[in-house]
PDB file of N, CA and C in Angstrom:
ATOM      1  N   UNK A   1     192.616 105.341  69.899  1.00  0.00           N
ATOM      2  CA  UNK A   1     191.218 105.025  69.686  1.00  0.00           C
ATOM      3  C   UNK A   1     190.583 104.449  70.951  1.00  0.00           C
ATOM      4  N   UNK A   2     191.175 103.317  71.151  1.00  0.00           N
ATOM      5  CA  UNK A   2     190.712 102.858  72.925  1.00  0.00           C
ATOM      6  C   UNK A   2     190.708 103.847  74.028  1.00  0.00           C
ATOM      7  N   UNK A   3     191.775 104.724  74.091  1.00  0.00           N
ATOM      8  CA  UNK A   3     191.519 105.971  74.863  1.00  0.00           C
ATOM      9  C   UNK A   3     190.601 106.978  74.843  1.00  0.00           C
ATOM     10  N   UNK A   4     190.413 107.138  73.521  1.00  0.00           N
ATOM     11  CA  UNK A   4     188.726 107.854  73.771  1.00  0.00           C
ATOM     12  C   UNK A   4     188.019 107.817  73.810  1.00  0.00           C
ATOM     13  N   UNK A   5     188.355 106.186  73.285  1.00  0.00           N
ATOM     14  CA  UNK A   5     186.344 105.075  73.762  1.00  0.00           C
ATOM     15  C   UNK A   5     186.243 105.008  75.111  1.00  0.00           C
ATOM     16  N   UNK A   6     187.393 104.834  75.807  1.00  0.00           N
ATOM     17  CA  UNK A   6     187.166 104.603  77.063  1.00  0.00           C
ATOM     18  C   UNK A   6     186.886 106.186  77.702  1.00  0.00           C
ATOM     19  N   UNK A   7     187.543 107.531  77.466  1.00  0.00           N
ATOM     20  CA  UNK A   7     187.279 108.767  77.924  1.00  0.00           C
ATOM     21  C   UNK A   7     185.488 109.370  77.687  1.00  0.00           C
ATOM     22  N   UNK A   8     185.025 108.512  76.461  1.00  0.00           N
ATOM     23  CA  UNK A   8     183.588 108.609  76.344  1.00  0.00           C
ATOM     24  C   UNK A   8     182.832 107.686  77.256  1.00  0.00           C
ATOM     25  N   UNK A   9     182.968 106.925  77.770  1.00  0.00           N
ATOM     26  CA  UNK A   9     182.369 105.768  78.738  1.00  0.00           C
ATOM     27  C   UNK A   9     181.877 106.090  79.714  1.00  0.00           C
ATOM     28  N   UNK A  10     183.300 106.868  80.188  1.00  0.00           N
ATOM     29  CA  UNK A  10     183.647 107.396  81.815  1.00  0.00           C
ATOM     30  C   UNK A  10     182.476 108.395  81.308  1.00  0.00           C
ATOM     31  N   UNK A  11     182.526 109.338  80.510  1.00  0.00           N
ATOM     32  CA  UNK A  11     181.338 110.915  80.772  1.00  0.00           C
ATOM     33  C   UNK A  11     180.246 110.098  80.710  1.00  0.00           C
ATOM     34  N   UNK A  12     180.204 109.215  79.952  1.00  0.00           N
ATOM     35  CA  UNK A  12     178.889 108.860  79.563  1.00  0.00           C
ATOM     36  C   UNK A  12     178.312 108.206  81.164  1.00  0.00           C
ATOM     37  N   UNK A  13     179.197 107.897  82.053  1.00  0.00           N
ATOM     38  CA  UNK A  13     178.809 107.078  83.141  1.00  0.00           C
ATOM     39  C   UNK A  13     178.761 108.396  83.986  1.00  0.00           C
ATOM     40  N   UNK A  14     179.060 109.010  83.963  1.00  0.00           N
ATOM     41  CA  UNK A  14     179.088 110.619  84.670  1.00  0.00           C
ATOM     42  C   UNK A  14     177.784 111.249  84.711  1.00  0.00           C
ATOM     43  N   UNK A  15     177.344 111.194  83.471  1.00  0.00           N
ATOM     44  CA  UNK A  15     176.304 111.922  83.079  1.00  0.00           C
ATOM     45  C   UNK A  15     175.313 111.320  83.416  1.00  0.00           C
ATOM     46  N   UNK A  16     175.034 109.956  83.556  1.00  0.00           N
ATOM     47  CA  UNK A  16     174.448 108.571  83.365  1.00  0.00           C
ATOM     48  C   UNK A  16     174.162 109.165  85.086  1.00  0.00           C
ATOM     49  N   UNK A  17     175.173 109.275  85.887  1.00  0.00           N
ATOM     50  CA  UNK A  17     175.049 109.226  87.145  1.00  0.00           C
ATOM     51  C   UNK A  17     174.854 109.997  87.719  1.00  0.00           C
ATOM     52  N   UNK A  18     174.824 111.414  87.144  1.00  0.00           N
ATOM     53  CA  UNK A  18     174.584 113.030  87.700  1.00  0.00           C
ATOM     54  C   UNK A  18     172.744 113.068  86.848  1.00  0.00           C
ATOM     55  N   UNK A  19     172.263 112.637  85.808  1.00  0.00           N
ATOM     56  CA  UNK A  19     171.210 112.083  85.713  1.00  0.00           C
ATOM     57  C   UNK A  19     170.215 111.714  86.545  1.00  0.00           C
ATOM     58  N   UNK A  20     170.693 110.428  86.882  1.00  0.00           N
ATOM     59  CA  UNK A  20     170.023 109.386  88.397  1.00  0.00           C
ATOM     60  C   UNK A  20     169.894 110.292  89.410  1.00  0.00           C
ATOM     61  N   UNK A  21     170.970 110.664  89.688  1.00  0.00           N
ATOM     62  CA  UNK A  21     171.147 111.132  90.698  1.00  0.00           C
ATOM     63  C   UNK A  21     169.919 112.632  90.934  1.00  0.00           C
ATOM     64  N   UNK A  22     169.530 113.042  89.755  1.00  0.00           N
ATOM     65  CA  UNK A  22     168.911 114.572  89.535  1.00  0.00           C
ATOM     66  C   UNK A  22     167.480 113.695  89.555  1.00  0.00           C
ATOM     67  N   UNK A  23     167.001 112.785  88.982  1.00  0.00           N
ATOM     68  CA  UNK A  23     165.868 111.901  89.449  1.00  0.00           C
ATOM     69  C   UNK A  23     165.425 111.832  90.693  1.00  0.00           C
ATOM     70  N   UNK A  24     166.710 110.872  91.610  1.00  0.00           N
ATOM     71  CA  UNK A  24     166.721 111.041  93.039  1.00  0.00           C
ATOM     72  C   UNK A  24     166.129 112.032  93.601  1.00  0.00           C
ATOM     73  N   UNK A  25     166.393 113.270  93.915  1.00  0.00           N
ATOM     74  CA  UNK A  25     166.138 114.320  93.986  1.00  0.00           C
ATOM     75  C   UNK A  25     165.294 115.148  94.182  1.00  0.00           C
ATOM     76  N   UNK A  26     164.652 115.309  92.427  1.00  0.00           N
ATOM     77  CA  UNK A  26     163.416 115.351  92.354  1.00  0.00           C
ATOM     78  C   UNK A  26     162.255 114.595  93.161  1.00  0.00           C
ATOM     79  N   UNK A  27     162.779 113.429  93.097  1.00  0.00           N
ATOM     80  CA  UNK A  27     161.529 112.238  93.734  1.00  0.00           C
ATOM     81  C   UNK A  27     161.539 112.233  95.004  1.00  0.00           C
ATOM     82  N   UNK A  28     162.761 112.773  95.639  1.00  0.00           N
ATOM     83  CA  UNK A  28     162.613 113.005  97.120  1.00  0.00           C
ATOM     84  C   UNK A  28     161.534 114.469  97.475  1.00  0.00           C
ATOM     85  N   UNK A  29     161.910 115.061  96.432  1.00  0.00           N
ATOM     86  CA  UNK A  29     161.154 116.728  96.619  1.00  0.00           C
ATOM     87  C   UNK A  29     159.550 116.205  96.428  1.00  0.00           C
ATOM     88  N   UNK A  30     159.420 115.587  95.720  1.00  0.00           N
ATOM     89  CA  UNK A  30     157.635 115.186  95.341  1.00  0.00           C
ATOM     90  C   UNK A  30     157.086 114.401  96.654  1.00  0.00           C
ATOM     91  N   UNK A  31     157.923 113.154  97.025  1.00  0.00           N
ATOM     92  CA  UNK A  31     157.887 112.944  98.203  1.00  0.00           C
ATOM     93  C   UNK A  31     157.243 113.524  99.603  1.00  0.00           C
ATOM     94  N   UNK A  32     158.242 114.836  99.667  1.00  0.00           N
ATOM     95  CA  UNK A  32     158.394 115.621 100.661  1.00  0.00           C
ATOM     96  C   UNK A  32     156.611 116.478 100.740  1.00  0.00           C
ATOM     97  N   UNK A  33     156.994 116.959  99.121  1.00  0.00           N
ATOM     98  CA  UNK A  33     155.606 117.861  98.749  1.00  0.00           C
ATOM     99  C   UNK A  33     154.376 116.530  99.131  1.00  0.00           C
ATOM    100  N   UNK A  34     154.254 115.629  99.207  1.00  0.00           N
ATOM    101  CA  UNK A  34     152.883 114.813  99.103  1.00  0.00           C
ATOM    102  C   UNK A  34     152.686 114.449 100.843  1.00  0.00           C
ATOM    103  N   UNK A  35     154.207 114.425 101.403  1.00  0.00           N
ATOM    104  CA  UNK A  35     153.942 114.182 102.960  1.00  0.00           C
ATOM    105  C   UNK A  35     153.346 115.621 103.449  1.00  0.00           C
ATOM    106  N   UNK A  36     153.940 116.683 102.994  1.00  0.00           N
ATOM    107  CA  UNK A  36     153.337 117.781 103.709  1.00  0.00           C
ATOM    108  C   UNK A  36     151.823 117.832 103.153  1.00  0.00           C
ATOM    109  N   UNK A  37     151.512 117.532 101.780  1.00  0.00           N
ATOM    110  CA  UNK A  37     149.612 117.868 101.228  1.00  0.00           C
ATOM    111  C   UNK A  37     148.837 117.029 102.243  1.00  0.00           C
ATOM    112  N   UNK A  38     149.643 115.751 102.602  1.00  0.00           N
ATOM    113  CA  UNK A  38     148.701 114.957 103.872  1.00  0.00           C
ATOM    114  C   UNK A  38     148.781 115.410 104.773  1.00  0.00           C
ATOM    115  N   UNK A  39     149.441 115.996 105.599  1.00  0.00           N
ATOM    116  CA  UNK A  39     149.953 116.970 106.697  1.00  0.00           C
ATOM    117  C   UNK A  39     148.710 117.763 106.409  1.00  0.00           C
ATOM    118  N   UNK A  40     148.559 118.575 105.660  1.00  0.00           N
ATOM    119  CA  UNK A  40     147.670 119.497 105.256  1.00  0.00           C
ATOM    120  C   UNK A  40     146.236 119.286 105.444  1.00  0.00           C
ATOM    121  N   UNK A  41     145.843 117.960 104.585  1.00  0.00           N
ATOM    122  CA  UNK A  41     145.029 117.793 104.567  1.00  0.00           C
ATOM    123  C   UNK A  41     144.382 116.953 106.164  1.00  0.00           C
ATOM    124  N   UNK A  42     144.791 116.534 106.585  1.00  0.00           N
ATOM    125  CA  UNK A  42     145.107 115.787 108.261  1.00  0.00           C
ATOM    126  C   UNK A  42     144.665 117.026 109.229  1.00  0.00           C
ATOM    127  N   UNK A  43     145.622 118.104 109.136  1.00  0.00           N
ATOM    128  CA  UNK A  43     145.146 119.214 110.024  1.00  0.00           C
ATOM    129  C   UNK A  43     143.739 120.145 109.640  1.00  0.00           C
ATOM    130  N   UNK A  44     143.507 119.915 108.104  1.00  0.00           N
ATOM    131  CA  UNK A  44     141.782 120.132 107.848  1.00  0.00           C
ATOM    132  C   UNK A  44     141.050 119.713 108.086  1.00  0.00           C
ATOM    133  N   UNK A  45     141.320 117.948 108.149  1.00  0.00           N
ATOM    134  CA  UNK A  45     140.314 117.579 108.729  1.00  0.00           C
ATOM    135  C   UNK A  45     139.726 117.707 110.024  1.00  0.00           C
ATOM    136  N   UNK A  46     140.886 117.396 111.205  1.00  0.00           N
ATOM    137  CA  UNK A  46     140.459 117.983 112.336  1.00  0.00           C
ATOM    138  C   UNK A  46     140.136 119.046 112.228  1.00  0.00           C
ATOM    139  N   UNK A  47     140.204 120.426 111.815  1.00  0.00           N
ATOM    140  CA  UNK A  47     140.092 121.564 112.305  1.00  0.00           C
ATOM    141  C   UNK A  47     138.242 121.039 112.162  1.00  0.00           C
ATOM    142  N   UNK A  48     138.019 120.616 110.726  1.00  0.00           N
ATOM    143  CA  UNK A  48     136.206 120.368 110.281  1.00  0.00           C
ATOM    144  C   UNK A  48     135.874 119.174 112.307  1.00  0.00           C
ATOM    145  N   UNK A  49     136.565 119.053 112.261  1.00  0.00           N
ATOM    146  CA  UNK A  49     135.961 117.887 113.026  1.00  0.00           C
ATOM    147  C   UNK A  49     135.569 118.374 114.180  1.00  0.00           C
ATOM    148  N   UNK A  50     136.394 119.645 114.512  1.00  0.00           N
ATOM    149  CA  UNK A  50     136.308 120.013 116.170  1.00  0.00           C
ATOM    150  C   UNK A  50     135.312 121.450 115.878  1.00  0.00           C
ATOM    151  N   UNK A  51     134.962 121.834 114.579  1.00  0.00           N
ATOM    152  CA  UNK A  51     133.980 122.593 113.624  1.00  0.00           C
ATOM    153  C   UNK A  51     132.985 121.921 113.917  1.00  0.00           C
ATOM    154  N   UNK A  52     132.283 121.015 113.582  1.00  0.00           N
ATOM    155  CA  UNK A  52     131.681 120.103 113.912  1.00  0.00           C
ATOM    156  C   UNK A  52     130.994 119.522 115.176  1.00  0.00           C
ATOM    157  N   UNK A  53     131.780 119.798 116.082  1.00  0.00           N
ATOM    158  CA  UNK A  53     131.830 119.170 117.494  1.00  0.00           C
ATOM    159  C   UNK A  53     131.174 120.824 118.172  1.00  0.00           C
ATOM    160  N   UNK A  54     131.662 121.274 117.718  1.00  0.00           N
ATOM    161  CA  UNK A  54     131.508 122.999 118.073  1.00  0.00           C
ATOM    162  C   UNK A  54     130.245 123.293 117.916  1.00  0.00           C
ATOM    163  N   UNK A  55     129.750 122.958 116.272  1.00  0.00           N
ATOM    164  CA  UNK A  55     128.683 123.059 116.052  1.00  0.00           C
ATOM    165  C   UNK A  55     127.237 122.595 116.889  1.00  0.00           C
ATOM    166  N   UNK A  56     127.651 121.515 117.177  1.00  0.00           N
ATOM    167  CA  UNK A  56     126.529 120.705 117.639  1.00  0.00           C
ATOM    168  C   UNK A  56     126.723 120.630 118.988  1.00  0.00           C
ATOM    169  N   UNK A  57     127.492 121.802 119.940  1.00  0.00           N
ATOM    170  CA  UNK A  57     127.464 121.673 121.149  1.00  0.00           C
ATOM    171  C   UNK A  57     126.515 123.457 120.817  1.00  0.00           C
ATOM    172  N   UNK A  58     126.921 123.827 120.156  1.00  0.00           N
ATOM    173  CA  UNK A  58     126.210 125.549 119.815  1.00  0.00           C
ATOM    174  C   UNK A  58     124.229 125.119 119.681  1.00  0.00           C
ATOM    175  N   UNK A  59     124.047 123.840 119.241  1.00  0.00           N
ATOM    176  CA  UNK A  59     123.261 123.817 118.809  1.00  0.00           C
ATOM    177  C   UNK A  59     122.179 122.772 119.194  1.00  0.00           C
ATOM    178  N   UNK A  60     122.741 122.419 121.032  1.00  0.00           N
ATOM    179  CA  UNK A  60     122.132 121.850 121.634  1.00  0.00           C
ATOM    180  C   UNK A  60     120.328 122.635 121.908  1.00  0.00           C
ATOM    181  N   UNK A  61     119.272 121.774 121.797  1.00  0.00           N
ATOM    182  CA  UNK A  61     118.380 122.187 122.557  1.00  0.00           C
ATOM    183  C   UNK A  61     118.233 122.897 123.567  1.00  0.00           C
ATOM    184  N   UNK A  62     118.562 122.273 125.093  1.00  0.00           N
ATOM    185  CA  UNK A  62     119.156 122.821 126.190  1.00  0.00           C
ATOM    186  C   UNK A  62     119.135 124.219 126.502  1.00  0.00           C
ATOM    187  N   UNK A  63     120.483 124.583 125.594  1.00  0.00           N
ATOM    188  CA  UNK A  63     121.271 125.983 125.416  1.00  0.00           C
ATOM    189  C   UNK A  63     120.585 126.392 124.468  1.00  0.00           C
ATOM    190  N   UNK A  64     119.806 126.189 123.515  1.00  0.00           N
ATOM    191  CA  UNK A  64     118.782 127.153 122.743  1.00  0.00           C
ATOM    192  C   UNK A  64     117.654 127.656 123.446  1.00  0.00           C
ATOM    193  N   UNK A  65     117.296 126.716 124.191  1.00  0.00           N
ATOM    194  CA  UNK A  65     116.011 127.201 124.768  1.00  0.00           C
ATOM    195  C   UNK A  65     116.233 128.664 126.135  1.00  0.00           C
ATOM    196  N   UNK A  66     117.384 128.041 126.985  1.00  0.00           N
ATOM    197  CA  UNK A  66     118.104 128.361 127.770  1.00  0.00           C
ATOM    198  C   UNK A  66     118.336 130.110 127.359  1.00  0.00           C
ATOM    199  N   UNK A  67     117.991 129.627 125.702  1.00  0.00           N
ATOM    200  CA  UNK A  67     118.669 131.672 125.141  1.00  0.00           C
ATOM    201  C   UNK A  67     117.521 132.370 125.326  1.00  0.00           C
ATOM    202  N   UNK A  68     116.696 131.535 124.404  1.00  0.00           N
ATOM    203  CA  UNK A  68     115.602 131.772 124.289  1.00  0.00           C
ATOM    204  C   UNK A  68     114.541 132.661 125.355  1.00  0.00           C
ATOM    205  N   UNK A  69     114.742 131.932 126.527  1.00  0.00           N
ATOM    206  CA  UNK A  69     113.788 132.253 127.687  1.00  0.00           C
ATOM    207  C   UNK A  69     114.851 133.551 128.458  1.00  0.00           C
ATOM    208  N   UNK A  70     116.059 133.537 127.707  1.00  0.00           N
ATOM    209  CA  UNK A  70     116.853 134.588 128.190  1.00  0.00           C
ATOM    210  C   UNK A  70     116.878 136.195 127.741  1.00  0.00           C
ATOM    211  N   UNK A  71     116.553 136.168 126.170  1.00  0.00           N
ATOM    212  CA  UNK A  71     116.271 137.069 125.675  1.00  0.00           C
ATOM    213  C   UNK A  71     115.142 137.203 124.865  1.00  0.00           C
ATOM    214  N   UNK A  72     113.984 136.448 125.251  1.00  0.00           N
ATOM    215  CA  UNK A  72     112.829 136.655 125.189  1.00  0.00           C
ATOM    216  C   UNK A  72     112.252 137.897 124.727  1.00  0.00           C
ATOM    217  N   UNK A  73     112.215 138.672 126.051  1.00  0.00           N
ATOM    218  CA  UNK A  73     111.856 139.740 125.514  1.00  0.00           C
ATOM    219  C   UNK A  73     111.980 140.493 124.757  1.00  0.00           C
ATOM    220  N   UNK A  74     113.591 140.540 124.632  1.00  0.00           N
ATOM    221  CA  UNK A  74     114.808 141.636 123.493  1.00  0.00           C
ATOM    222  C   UNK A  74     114.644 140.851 121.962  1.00  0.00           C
ATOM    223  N   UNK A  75     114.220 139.915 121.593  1.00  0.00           N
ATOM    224  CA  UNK A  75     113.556 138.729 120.614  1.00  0.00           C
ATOM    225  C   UNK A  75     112.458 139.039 120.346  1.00  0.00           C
ATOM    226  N   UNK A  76     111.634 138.904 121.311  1.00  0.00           N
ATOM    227  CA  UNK A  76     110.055 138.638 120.918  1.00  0.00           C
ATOM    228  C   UNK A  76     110.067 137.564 119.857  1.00  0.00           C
ATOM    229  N   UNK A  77     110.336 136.516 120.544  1.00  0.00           N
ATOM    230  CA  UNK A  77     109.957 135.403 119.470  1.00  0.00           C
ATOM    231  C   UNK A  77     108.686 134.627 120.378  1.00  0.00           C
ATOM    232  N   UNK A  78     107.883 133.994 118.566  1.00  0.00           N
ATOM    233  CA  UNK A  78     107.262 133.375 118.991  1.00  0.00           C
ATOM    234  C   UNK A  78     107.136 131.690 117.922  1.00  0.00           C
ATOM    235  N   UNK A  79     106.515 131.102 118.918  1.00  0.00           N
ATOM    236  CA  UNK A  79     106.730 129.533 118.396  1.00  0.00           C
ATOM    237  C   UNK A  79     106.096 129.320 116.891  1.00  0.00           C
ATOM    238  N   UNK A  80     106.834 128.665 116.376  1.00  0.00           N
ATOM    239  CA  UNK A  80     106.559 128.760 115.060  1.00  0.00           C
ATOM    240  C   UNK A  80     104.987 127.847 114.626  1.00  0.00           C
ATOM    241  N   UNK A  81     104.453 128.061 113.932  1.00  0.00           N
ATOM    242  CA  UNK A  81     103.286 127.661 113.314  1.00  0.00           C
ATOM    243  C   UNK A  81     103.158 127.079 112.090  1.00  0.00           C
ATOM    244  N   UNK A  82     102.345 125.696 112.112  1.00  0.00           N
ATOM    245  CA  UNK A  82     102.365 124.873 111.065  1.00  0.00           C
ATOM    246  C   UNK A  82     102.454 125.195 109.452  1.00  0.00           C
ATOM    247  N   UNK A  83     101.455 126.562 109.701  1.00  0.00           N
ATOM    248  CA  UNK A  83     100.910 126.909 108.522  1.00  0.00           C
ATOM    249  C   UNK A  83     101.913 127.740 108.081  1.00  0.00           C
ATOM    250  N   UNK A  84     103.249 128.440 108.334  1.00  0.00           N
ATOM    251  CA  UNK A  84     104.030 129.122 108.144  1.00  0.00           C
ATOM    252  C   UNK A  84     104.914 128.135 107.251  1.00  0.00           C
ATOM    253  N   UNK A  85     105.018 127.049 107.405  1.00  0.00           N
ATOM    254  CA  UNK A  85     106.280 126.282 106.396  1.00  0.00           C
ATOM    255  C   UNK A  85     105.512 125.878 105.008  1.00  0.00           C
ATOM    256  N   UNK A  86     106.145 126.117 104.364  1.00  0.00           N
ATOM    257  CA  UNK A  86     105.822 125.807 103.256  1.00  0.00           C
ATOM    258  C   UNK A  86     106.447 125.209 101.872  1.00  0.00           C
ATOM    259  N   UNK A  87     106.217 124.781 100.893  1.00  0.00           N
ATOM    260  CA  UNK A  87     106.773 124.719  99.795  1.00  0.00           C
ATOM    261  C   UNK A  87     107.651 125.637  98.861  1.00  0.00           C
ATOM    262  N   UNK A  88     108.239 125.193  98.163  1.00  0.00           N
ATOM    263  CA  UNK A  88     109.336 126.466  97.423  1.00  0.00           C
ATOM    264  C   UNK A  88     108.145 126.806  96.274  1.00  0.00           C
ATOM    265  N   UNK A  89     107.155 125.902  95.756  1.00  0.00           N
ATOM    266  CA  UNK A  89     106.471 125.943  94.785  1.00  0.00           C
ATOM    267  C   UNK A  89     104.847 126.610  95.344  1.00  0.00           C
ATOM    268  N   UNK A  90     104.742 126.777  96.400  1.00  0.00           N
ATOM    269  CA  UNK A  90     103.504 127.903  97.783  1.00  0.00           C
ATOM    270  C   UNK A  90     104.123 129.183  97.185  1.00  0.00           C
ATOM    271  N   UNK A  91     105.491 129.619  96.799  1.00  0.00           N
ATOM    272  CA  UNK A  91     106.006 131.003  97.220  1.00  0.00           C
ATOM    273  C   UNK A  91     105.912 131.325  95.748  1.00  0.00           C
ATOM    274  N   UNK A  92     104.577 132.984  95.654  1.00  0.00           N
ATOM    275  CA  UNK A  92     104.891 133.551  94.341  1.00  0.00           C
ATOM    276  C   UNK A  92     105.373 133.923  93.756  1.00  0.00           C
ATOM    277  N   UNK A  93     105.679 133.740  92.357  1.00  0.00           N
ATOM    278  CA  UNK A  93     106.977 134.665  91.356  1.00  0.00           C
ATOM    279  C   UNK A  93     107.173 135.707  91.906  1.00  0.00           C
ATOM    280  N   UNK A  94     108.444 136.383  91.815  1.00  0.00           N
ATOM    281  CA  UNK A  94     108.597 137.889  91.523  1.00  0.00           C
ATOM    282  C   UNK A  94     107.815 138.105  90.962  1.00  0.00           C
ATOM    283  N   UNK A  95     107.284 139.694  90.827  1.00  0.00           N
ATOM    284  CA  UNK A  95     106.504 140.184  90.101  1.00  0.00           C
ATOM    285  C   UNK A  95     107.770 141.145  88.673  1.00  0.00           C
ATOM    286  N   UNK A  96     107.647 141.129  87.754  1.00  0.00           N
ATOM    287  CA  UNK A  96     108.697 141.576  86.771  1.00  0.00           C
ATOM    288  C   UNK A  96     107.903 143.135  86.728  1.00  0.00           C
ATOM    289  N   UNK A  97     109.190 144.100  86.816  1.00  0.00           N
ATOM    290  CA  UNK A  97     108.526 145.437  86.166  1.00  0.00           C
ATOM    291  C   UNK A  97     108.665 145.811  84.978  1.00  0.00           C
ATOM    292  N   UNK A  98     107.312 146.131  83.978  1.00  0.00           N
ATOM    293  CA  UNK A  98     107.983 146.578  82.714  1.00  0.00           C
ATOM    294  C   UNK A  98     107.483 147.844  82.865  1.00  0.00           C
ATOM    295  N   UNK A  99     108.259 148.260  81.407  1.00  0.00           N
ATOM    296  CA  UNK A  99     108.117 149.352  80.677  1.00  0.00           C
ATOM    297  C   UNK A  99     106.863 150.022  80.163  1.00  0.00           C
ATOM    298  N   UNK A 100     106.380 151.304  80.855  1.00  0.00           N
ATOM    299  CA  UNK A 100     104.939 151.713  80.017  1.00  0.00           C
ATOM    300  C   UNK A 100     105.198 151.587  78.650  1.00  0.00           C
ATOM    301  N   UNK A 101     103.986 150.772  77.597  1.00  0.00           N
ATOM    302  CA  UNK A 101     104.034 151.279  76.132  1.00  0.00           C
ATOM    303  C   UNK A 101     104.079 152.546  75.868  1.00  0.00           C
ATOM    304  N   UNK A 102     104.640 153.077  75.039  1.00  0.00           N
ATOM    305  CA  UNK A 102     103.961 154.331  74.609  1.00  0.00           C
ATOM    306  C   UNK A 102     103.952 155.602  75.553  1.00  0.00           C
ATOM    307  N   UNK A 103     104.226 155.257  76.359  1.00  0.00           N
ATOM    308  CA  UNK A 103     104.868 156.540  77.481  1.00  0.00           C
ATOM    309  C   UNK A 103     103.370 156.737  78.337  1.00  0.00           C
ATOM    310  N   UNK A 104     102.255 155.800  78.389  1.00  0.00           N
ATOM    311  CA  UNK A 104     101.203 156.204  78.673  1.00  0.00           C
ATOM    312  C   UNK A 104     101.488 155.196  80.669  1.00  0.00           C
ATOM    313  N   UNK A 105     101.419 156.269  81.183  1.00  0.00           N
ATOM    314  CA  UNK A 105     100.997 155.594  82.305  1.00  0.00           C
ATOM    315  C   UNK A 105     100.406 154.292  83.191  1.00  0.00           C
ATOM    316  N   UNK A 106     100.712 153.425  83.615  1.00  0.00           N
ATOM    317  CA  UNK A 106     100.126 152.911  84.002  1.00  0.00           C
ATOM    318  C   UNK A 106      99.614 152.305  85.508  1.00  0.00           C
ATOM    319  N   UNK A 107      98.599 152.293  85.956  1.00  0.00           N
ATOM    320  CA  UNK A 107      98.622 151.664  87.678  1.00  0.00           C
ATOM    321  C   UNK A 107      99.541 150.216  87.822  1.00  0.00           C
ATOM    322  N   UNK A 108      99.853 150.175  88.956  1.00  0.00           N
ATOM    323  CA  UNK A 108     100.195 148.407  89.410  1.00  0.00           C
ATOM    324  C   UNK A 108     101.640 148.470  89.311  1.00  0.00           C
ATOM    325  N   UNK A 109     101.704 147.189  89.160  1.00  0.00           N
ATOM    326  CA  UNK A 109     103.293 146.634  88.867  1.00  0.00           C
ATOM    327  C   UNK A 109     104.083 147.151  87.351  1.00  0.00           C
ATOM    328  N   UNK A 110     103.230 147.697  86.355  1.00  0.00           N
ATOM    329  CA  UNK A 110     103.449 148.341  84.926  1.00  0.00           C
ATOM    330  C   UNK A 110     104.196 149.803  85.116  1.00  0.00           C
ATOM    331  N   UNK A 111     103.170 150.338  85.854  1.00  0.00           N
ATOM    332  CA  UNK A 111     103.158 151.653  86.532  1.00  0.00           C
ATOM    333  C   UNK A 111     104.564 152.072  87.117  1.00  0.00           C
ATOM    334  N   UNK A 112     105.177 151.578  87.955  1.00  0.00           N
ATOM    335  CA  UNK A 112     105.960 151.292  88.815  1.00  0.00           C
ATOM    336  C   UNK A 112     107.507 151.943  87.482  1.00  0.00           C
ATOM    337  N   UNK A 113     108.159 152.832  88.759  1.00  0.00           N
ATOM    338  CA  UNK A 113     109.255 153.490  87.495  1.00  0.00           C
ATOM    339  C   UNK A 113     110.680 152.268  87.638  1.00  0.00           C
ATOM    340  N   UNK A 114     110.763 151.332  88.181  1.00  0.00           N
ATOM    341  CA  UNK A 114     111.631 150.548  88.045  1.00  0.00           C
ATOM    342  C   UNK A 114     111.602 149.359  87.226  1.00  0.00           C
ATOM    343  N   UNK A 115     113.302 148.984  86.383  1.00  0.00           N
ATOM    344  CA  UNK A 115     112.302 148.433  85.078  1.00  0.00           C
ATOM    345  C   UNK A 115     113.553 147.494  85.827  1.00  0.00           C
ATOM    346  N   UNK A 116     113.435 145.956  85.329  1.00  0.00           N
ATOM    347  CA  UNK A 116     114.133 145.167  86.014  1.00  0.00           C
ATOM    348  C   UNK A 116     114.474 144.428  84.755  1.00  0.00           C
ATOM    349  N   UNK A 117     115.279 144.096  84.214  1.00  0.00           N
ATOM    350  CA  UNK A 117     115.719 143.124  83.027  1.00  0.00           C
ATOM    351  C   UNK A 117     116.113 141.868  82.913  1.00  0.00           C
TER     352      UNK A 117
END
């Protein structure tokens, strides 16, 4: 009887310890996985940062104008005007196309063979 209480002990401490041990393990792997997501996330950020830096060297005055007076002509741009900016609520609806009633013709936006839904 003592011999197999004690032969159950030992597995039970076996198991107990191949257990832990499979914990260990795991928690080293999650570990590993969370050092590399910062890794990850570390090298995104710089990449945004020097994105960034990029940006706003692209988007110096300077070098805009610099284009500007460069391809002027091949552009034809011209300086923008007050009265050109406007509100989102300045800009008119779409116009909707419907359907003639009745198959009867009509002028305008009715008229029009595209029906939009």
């Amino acid at each position: 009887m003592v011999r197999t209480l004690n032969i159950l002990f030992i597995l039970a401490v076996v198991i107990g310890a191949a257990t832990v041990y499979d914990m260990k393990l795991a928690a080293t792997k999650s570990a590993e996985r969370v050092a590399d997501l910062r890794r990850q996330i570390d090298e995104e950020r710089d990449a945004i940062r020097m994105l960034k830096a990029e940006w706003s060297l692209l988007n110096q005055p300077d070098r805009l104008q610099t284009l500007v007076e460069r391809y002027n002509e091949y552009l034809q741009l011209k300086p923008l005007d007050v009265k050109q900016i406007v509100t989102p609520e300045d800009i008119p609806a779409r116009p909707v196309m419907l359907e003639p009633i009745g198959g009867a013709q009509m002028g305008g936006y009715a008229g029009s063979s595209a029906v939009i839904r």
